[in-house]
Protein backbone atom coordinates (compact mmCIF):
# COMPACT_ATOMS: atom_id res chain seq x y z
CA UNK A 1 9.25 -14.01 -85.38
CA UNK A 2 5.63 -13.17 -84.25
CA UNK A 3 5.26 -16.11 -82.22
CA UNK A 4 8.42 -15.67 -80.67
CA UNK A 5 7.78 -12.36 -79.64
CA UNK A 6 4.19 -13.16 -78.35
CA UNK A 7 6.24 -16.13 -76.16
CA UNK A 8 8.51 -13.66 -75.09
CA UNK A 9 5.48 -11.35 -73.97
CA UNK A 10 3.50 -13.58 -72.38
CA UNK A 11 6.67 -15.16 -70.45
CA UNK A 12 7.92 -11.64 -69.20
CA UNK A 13 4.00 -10.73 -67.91
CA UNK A 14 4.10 -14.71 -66.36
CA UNK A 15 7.78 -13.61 -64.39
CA UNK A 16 6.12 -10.43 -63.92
CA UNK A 17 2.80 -11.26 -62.14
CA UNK A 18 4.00 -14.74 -60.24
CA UNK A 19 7.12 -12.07 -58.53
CA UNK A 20 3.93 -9.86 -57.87
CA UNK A 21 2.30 -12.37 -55.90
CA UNK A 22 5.88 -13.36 -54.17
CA UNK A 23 5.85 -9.73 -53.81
CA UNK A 24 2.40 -10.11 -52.13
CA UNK A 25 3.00 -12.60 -50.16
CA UNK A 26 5.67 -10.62 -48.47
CA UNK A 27 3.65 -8.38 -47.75
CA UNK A 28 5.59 -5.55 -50.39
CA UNK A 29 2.54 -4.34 -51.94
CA UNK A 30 3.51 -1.55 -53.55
CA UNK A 31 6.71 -3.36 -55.65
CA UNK A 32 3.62 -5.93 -56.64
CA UNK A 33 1.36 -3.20 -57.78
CA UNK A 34 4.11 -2.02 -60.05
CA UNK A 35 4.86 -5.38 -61.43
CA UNK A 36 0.97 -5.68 -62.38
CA UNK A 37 1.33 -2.23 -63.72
CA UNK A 38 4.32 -3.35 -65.97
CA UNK A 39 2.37 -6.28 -67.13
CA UNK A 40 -0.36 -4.04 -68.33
CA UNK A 41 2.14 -1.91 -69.71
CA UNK A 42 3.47 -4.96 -71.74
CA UNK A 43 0.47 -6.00 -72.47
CA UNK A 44 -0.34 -2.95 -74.65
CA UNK A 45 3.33 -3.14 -76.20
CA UNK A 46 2.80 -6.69 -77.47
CA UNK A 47 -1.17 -5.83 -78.81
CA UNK A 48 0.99 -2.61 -80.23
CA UNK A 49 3.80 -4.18 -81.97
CA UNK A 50 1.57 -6.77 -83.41
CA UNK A 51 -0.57 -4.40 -84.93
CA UNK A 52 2.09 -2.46 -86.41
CA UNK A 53 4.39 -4.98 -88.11
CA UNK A 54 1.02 -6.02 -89.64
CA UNK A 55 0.96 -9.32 -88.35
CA UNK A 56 -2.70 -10.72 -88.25
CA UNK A 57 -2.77 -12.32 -84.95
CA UNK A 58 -5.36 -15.14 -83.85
CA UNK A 59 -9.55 -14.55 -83.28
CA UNK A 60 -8.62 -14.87 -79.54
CA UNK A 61 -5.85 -12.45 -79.10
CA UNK A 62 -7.24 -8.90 -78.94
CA UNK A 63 -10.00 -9.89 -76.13
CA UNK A 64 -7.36 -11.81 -74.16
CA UNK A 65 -4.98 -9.00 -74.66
CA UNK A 66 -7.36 -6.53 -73.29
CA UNK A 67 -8.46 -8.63 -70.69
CA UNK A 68 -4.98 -9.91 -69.84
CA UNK A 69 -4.57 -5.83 -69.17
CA UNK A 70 -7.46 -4.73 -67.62
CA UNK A 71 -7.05 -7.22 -65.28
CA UNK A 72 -3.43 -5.91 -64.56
CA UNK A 73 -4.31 -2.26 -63.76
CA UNK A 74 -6.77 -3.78 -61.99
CA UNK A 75 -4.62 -5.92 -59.34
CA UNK A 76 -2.63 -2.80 -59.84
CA UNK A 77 -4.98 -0.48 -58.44
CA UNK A 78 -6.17 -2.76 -55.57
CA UNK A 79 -2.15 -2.92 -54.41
CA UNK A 80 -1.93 0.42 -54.81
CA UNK A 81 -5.16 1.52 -52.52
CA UNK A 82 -4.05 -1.61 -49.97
CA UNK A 83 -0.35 -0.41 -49.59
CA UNK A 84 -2.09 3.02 -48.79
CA UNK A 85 -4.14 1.53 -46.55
CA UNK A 86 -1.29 0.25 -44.94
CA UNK A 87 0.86 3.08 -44.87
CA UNK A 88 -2.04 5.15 -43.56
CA UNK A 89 -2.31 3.14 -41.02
CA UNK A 90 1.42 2.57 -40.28
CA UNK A 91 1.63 5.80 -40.21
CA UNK A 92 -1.40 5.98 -37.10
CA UNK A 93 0.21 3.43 -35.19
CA UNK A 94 3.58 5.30 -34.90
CA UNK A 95 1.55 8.19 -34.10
CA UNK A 96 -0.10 6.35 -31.83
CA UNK A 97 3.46 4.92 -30.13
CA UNK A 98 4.86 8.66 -29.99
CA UNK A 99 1.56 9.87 -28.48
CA UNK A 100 2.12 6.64 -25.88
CA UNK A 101 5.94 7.19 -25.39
CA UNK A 102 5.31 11.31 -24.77
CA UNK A 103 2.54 10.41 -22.16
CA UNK A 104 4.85 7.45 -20.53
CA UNK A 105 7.65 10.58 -20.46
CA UNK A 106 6.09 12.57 -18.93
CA UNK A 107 4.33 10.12 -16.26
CA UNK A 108 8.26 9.31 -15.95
CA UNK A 109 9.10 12.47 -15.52
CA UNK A 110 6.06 12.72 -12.88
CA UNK A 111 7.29 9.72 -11.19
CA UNK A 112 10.76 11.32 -10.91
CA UNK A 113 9.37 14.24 -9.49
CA UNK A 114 7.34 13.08 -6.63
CA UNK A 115 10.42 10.66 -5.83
CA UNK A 116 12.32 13.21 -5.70
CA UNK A 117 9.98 15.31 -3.30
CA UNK A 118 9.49 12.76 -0.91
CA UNK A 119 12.35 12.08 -0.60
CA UNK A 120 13.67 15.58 0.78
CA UNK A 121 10.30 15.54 2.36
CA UNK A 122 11.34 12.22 3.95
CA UNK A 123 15.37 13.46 5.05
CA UNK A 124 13.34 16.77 6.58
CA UNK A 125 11.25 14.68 8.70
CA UNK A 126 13.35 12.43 9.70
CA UNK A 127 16.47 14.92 10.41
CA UNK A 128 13.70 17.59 12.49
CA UNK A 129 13.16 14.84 15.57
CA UNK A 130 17.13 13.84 15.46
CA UNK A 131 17.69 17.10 15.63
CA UNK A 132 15.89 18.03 18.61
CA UNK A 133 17.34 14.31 20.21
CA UNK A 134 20.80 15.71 19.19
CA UNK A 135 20.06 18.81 20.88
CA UNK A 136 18.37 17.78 23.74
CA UNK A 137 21.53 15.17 24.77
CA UNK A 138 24.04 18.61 24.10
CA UNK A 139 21.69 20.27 26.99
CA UNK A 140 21.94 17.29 29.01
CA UNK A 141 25.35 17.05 28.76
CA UNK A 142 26.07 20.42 30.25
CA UNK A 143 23.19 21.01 32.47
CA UNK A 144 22.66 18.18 34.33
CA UNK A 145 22.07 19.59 37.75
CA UNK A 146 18.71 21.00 36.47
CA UNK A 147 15.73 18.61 37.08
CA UNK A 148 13.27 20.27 35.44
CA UNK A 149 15.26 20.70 32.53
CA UNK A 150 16.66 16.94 32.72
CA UNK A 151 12.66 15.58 32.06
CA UNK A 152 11.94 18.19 29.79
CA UNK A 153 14.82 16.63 27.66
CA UNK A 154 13.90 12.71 28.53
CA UNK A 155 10.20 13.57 27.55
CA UNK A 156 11.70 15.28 24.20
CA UNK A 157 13.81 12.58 23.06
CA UNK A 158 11.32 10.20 23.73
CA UNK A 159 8.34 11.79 21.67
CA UNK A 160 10.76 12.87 18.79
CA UNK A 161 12.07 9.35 18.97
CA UNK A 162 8.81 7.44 18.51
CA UNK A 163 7.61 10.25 15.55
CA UNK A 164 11.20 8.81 13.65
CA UNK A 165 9.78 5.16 14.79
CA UNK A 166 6.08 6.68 13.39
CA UNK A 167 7.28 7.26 10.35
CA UNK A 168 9.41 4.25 9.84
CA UNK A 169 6.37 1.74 11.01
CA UNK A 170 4.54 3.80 7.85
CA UNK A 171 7.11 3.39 5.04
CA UNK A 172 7.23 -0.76 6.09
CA UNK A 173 2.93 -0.92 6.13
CA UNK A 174 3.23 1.07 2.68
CA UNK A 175 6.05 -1.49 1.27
CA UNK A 176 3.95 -4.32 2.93
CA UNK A 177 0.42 -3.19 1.30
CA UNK A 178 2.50 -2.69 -2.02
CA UNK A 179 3.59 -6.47 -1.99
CA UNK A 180 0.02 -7.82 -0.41
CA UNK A 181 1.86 -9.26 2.51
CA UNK A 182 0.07 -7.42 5.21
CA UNK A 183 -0.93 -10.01 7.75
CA UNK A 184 -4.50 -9.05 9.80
CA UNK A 185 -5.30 -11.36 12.90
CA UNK A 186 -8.97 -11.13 12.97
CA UNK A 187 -11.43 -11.54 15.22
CA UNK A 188 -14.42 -10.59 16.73
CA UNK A 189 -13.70 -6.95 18.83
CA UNK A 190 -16.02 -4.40 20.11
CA UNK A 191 -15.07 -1.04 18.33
CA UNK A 192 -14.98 0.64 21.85
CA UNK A 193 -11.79 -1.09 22.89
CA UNK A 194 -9.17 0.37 19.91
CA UNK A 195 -11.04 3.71 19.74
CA UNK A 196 -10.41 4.43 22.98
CA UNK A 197 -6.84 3.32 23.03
CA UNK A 198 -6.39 5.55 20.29
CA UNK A 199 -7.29 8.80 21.52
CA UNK A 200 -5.86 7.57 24.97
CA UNK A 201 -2.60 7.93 22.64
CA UNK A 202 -3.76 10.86 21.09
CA UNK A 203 -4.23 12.88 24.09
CA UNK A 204 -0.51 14.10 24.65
CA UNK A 205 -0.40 15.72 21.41
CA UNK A 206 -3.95 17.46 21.83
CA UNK A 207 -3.64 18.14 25.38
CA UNK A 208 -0.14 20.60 23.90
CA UNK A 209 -2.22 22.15 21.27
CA UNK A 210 -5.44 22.76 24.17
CA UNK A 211 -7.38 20.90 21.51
CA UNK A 212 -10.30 18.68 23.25
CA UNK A 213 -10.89 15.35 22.32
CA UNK A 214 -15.13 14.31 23.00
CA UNK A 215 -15.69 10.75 22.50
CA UNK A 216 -19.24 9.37 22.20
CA UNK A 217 -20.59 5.79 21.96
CA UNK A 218 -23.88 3.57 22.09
CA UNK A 219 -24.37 1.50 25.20
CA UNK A 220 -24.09 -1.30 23.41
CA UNK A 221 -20.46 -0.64 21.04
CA UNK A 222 -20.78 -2.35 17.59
CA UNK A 223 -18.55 -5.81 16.70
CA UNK A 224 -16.66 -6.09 14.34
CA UNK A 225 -14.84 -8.96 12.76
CA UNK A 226 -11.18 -6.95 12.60
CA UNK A 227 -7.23 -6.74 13.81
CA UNK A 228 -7.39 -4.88 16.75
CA UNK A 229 -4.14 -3.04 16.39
CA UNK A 230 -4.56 -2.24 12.66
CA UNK A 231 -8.00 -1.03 13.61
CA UNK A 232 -6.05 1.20 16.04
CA UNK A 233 -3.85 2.48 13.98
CA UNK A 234 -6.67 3.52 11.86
CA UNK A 235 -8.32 5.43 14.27
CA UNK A 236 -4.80 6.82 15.25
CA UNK A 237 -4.04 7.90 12.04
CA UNK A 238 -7.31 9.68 11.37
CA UNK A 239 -6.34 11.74 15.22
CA UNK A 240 -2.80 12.65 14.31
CA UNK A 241 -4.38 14.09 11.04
CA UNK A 242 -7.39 15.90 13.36
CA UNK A 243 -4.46 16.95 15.62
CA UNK A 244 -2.19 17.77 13.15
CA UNK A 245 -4.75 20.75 11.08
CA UNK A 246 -6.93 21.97 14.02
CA UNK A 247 -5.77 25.35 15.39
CA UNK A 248 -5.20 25.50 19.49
CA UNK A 249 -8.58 25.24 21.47
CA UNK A 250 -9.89 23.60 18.58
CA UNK A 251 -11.91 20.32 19.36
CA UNK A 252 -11.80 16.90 18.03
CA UNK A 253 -15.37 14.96 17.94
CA UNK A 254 -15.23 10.93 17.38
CA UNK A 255 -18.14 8.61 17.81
CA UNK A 256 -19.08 4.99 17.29
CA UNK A 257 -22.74 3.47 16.59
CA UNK A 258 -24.19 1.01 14.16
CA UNK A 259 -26.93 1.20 11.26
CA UNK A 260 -27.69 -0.46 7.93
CA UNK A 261 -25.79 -3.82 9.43
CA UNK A 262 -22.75 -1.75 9.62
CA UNK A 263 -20.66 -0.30 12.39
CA UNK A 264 -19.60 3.20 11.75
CA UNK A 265 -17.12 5.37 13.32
CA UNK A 266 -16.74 8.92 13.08
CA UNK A 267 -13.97 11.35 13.47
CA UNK A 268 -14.51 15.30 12.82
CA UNK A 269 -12.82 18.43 13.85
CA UNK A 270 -12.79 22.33 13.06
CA UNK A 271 -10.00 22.67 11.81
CA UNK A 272 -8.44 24.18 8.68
CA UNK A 273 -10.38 21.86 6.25
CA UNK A 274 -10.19 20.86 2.97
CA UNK A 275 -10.09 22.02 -0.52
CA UNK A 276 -12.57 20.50 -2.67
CA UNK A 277 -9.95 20.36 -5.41
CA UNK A 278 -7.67 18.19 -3.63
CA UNK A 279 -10.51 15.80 -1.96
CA UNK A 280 -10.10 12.81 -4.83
CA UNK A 281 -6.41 12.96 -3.86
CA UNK A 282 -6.74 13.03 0.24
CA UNK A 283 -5.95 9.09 0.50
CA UNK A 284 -3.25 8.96 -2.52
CA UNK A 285 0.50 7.99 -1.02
CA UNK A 286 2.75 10.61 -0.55
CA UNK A 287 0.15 13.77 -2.14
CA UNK A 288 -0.27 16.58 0.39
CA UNK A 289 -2.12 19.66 -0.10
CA UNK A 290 0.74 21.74 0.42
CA UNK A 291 4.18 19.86 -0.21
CA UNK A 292 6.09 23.28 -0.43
CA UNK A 293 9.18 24.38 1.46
CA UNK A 294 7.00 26.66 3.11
CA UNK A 295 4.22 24.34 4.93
CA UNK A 296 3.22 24.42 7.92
CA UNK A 297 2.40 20.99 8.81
CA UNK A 298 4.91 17.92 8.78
CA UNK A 299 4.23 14.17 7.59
CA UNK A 300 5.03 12.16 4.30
CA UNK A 301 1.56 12.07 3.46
CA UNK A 302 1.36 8.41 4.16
CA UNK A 303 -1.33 8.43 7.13
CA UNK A 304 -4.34 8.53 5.29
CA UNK A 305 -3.51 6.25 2.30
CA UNK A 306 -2.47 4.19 5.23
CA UNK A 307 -6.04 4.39 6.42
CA UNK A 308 -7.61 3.57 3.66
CA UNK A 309 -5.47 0.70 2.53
CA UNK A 310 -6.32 -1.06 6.36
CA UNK A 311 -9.75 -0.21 5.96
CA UNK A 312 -10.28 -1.78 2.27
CA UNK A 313 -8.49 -4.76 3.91
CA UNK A 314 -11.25 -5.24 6.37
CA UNK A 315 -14.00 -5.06 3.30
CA UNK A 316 -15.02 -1.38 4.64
CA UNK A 317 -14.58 1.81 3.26
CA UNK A 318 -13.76 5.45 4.07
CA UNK A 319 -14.91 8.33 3.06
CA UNK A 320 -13.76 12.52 3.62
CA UNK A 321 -16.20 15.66 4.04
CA UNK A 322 -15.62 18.60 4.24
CA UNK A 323 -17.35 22.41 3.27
CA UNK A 324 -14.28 24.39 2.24
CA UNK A 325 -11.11 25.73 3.52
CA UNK A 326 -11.56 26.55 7.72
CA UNK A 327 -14.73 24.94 7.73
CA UNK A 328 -13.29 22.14 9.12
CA UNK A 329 -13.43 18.12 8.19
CA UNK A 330 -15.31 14.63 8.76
CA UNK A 331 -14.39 11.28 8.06
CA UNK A 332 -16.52 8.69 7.87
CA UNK A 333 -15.26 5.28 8.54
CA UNK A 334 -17.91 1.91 7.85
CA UNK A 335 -17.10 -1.62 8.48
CA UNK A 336 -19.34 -4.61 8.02
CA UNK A 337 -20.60 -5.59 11.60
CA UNK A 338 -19.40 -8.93 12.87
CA UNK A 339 -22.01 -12.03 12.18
CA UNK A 340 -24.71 -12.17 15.33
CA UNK A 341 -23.09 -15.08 17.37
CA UNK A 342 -19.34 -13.61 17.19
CA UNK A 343 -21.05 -10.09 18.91
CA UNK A 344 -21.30 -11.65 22.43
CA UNK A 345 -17.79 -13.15 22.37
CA UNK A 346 -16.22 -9.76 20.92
CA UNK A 347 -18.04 -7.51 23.87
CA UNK A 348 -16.41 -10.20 26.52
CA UNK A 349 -12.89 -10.39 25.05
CA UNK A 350 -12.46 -6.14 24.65
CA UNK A 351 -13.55 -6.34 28.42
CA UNK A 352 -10.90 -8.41 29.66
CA UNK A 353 -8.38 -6.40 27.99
CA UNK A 354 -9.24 -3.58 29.75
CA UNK A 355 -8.62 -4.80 32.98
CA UNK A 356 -4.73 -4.65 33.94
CA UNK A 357 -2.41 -2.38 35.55
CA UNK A 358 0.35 -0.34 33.65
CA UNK A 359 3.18 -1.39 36.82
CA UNK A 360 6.09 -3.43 35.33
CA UNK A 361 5.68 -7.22 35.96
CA UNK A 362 8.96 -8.28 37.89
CA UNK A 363 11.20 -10.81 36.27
CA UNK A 364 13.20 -11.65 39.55
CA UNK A 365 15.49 -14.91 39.44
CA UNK A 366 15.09 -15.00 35.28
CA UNK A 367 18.51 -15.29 33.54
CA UNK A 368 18.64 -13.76 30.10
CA UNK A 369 21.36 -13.42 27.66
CA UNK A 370 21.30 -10.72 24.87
CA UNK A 371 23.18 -10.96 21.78
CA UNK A 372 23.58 -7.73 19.85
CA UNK A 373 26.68 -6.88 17.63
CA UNK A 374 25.74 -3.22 18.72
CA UNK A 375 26.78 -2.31 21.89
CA UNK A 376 24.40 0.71 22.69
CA UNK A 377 21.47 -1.39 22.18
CA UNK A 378 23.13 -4.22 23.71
CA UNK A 379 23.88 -2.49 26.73
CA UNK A 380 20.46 -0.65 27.28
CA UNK A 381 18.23 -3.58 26.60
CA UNK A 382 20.40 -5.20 29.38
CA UNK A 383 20.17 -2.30 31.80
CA UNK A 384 16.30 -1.67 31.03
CA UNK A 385 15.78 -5.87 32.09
CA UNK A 386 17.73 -5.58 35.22
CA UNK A 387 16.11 -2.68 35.98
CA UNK A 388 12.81 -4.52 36.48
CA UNK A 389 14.96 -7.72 38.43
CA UNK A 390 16.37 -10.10 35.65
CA UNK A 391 20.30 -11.14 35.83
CA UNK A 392 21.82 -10.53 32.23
CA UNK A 393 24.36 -11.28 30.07
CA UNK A 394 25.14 -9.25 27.44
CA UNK A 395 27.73 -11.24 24.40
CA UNK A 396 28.51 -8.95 21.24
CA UNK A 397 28.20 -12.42 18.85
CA UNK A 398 27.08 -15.80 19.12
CA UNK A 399 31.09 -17.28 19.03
CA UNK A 400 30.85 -18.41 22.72
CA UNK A 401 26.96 -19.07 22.79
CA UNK A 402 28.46 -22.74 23.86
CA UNK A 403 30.57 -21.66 26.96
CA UNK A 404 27.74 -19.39 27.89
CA UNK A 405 24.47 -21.61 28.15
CA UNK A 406 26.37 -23.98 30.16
CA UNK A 407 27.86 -21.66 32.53
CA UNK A 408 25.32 -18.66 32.84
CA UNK A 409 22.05 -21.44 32.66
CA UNK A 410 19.92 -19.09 30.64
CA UNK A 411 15.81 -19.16 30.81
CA UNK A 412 15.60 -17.08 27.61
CA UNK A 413 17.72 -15.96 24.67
CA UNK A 414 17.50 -12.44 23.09
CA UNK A 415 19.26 -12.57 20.16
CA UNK A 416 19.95 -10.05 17.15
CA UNK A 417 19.55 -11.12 13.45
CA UNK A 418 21.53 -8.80 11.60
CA UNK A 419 25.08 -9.44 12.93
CA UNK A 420 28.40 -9.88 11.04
CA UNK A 421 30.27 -13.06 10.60
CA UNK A 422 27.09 -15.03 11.98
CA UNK A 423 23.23 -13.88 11.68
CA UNK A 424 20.33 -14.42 14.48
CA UNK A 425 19.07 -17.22 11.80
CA UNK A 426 22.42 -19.08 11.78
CA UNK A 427 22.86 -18.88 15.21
CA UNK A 428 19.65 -19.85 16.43
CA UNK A 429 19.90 -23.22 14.04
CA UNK A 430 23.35 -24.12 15.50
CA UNK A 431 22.03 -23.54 19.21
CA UNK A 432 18.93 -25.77 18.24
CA UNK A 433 21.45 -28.58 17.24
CA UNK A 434 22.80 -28.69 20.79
CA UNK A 435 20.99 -31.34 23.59
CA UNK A 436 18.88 -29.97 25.16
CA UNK A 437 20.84 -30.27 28.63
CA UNK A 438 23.69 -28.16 26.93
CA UNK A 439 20.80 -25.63 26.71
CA UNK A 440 19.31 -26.72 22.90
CA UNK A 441 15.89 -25.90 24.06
CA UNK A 442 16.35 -22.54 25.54
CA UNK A 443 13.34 -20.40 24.26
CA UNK A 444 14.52 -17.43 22.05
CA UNK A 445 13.15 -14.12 20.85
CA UNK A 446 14.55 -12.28 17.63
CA UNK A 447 14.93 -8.86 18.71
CA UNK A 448 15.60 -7.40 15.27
CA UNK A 449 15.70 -4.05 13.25
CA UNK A 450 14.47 -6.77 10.62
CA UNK A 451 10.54 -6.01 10.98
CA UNK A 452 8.38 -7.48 7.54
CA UNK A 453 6.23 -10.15 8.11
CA UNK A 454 8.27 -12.37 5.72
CA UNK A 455 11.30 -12.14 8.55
CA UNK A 456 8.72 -12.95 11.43
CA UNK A 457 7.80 -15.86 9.74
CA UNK A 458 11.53 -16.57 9.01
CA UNK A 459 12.35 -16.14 12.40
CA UNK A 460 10.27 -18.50 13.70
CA UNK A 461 10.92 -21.45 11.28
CA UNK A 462 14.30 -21.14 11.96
CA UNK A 463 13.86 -21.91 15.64
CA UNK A 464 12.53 -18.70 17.61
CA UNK A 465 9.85 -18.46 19.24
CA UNK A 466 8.62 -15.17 19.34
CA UNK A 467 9.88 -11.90 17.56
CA UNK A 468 10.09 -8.51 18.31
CA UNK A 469 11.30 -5.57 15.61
CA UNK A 470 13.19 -2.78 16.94
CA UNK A 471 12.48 -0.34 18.78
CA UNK A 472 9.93 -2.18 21.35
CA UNK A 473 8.69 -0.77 24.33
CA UNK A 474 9.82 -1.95 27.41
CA UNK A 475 6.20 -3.43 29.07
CA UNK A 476 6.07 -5.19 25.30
CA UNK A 477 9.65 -6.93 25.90
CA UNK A 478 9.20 -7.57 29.70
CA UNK A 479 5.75 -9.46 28.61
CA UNK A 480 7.51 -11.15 26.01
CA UNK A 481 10.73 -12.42 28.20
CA UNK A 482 8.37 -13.24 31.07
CA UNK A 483 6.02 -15.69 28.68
CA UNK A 484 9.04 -17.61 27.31
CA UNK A 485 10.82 -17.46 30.81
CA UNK A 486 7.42 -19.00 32.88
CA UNK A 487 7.66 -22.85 31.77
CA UNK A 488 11.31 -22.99 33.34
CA UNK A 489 11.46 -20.34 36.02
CA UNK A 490 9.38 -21.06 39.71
CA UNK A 491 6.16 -18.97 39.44
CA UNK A 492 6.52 -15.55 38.98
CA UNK A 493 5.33 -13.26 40.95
């Protein structure tokens, strides 16, 4: 009976401790620390119930009882203190996820709100210059014997137009900088040539606010290896901000000059300022010092961010001062000069673009067809070419492209990419299949809403040969229809 009941006792703690370690391995500490417990427990019940039936049990069975137990509160007491350990820090790590899931919340919730904002900041600005279009045609329409008031209108649909186009142009650099496809054509430029065309630019809107532009540069301008127009736009942007927060008869300061092997160009006014508070923020997208219903001043808050996305780009860097609220502001601009033998070449280049004349170039005797499902555009990009001597067809699709390059003879192709039925893309690739004396090698331009460097470089794989997004100035498409139109027209004059 004894040594049945030892058997019995030392097969229950075997069970006991080998489903602790299963238990273990599982990773269930605490069910294995009670297991080691029970087999301590059992332990004493065996040494116990030996003892008291009187049964005198072998030299070796006290000391292995009590180390058989001992070691089982032992193992008990080590899963016990690990399954703390774990719980403890269980318990930190889901602290630690509802600490991370409140802050991603409320950066949501952030998120949310500045979408929202600029958003209704974005329908105000863009419904303030259609509304003054809108208005401006309802004058028109019921004044037109007026002159005076007749260019008063033209010159008011045309600025509030190109402050919609302004603000379009921004939202397409911002997606463009966003997805690193922001293509820069560099080269060596003197920094004289795109400053100057800048406030050039500028002057219309300082010239209405009696705000004076002063522009001062070295005799020798610094060169810098950069895009021209980007670094334009730069120097635009930081003018429409000057503009933009200097009172009327304020002035506008901007300078040029090199030091340190950099070239460094400098734009300050005295206007309202800055707070120092919101200087870290100043070139952040879409954060404006006052974004309330209330402001005073207009803008997505895109121009600066703009700024200093371009000038990153070009491995510079720009920097804001200012000494407090109507104290007025400075911004510092710094861009590595261009390497000593590209310095000669940039100074020569910026001085042949200077040279020209702002008259219309005439494209007499060139035949052009336009293909635009929308007939307004259609019809004005046709009257603005024959204004300036080219004979024009205007289709609304590309379903009689056929009939019409052998009847009408065209020198170039101005076609539209986002039409139903058939694209620009589609069309273009059908036209290209054509032999070339059924007009297959008729030079085309996209002229396309479509404006993202990915669909310029679209464009011209599928068989154009220059692009132009929408809207485009008028010298900018006369240059471009005259290029494609030389190499098959008699010399132009």
């Amino acid at each position: 009976m004894t040594q049945l009941l030892l058997f019995l006792a030392v097969a229950l703690q075997g069970v006991a401790v080998a489903y602790g370690l299963h238990l273990l391995y599982r990773r269930r500490g605490a069910a294995g620390a009670w297991l080691f417990l029970l087999g301590a427990m059992l332990s004493m019940l065996v040494w116990r119930v030996v003892v008291f039936i009187g049964v005198q049990p072998p030299a070796f069975f006290n000391p292995a009882i009590a180390i058989w137990g001992s070691a089982c509160i032992v193992l008990a007491m080590f899963l016990f203190g690990r399954e703390v350990a774990r719980r403890e820090e269980a318990e930190a790590e889901r602290d630690r996820l509802l600490s991370s899931e409140r802050a991603a919340r409320t950066e949501a919730e952030r998120a949310s709100r500045l979408k929202d904002d600029f958003l209704a900041t974005l329908s105000h600005e863009l419904r303030t210059p259609l509304s003054a279009i809108l208005g401006w045609c309802a004058v028109l329409r019921h004044r037109r014997e007026d002159p005076t008031e007749f260019d008063k209108a033209l010159d008011t649909i045309e600025r509030n137009a190109r402050v919609q186009g302004r603000l379009i142009d921004d939202l397409l650099d911002v997606t463009r900088m966003q997805a690193g496809s922001l293509h820069l054509e560099l080269a060596p430029i003197a920094m004289d040539a795109p400053v100057r065309a800048a406030i050039e630019a500028s002057q219309p809107a300082a010239a209405a606010k009696d705000i004076t532009i002063d522009f001062a540069c070295d005799d020798m301008p610094p060169v810098v290896v950069a895009d021209a127009s980007r670094l334009q736009q730069v120097v635009s942007n930081l003018l429409v901000n000057a503009v933009k927060f200097t009172p009327s008869g304020g002035k506008i300061s901007v300078s040029i000059g090199a030091a340190s092997n950099q070239a460094r160009l400098v734009v300050e006014d005295n206007g309202e300022g800055i707070d120092a508070a919101f200087v870290p923020h100043l070139f952040t997208r879409f954060r404006q010092a006052d974004s309330s219903t209330t402001r005073r001043h207009g803008g997505l808050g895109l121009g600066l961010s703009i700024v200093a996305s371009l000038v990153r780009l070009h491995e510079g860097e720009v920097n804001a001062y200012s000494d407090g609220l109507r104290k007025g502001a400075r911004f510092i601009v710094t861009l590595p000069l261009a390497p000593t033998g590209a310095r000669e070449q940039g100074r020569s280049g910026n001085e042949d673009s200077r040279t020209g004349t702002e008259a219309l170039p005439s494209l007499k005797e060139v035949r052009v067809i336009v293909i635009d499902d929308q007939s307004d555009v259609r019809l004005a990009t046709a009257q603005l070419l024959e204004k300036v001597g080219a004979q024009v067809l205007p289709l609304a699709s590309g379903a009689e492209i056929e009939r019409a390059l052998a009847s009408f003879r065209p020198h170039v192709l101005l076609i539209d990419i986002g039409m139903p039925e058939e694209d620009g893309y589609s069309l273009i690739q059908r036209i290209r299949k054509l032999p070339a004396p059924a007009g297959g090698d008729v030079p085309a331009i996209s002229f396309t809403a479509h404006a993202r460097e990915e669909d310029r470089t679209r464009a011209l794989a599928s068989g154009f040969q220059s692009h132009l997004p929408k809207p485009v100035d008028l010298p900018v498409l006369v240059d471009a229809v005259r290029a494609l139109a030389a190499s098959r027209v008699a010399p132009l004059d």
